[in-house]
Protein backbone atom coordinates (compact mmCIF):
# COMPACT_ATOMS: atom_id res chain seq x y z
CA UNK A 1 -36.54 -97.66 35.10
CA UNK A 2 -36.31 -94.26 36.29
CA UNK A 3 -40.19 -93.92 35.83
CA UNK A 4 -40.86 -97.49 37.61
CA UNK A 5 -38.64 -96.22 40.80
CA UNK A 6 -40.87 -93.08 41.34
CA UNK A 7 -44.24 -94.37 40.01
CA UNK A 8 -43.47 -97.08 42.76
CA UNK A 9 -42.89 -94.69 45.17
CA UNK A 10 -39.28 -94.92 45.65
CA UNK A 11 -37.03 -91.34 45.64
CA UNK A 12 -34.09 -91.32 43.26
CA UNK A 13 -31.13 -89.31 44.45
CA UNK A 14 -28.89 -89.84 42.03
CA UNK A 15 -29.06 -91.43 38.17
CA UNK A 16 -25.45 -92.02 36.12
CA UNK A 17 -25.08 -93.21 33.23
CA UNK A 18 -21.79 -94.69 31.44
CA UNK A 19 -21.52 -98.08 30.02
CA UNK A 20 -24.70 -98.57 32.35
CA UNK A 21 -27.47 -96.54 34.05
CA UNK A 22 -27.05 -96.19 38.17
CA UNK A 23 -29.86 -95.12 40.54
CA UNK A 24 -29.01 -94.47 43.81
CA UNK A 25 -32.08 -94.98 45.75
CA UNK A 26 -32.57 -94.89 49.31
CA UNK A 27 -34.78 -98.14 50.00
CA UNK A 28 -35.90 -100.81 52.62
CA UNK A 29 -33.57 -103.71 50.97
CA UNK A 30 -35.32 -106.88 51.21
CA UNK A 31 -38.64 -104.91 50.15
CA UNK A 32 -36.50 -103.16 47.10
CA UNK A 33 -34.87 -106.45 46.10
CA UNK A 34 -38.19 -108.53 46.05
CA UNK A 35 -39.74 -104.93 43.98
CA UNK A 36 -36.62 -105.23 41.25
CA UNK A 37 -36.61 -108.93 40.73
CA UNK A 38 -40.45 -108.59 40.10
CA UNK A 39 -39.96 -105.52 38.12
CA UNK A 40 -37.29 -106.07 35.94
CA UNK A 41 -37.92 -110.39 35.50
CA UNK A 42 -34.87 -110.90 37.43
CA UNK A 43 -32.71 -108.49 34.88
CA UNK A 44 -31.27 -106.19 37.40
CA UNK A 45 -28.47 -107.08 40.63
CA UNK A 46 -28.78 -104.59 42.98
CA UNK A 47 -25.50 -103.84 44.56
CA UNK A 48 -25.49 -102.66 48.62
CA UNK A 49 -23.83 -98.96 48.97
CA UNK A 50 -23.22 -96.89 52.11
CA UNK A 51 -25.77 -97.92 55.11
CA UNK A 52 -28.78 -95.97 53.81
CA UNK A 53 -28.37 -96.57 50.20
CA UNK A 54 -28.62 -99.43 47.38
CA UNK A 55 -26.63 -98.85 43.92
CA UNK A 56 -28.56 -101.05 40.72
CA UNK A 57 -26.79 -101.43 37.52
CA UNK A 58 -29.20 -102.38 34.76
């Protein structure tokens, strides 16, 4: 996933990992939401953060 992010041009700022991987992202949402469901077949909920910033669990 990390790859996708960056090959598709988005910037990770942070990656976590525990009982799941996080990637904080800083994204245009609707554009980013449409990207992941696409990317992922609909596998990964992205979750809203802070103003500037979308959290994804995979």
């Amino acid at each position: 996933m990390d790859n996708d992010l960056r090959s598709a041009g988005y910037q990770v700022a942070d990656t976590s990992y525990d009982a799941s991987v996080r990637f904080q992202v800083n994204v245009p949402v609707e554009e980013f939401r449409t990207w992941l469901a696409a990317t992922t077949a609909g596998a990964a909920e992205p979750s809203e953060g802070p103003l500037i910033h979308a959290e994804l669990s995979l």
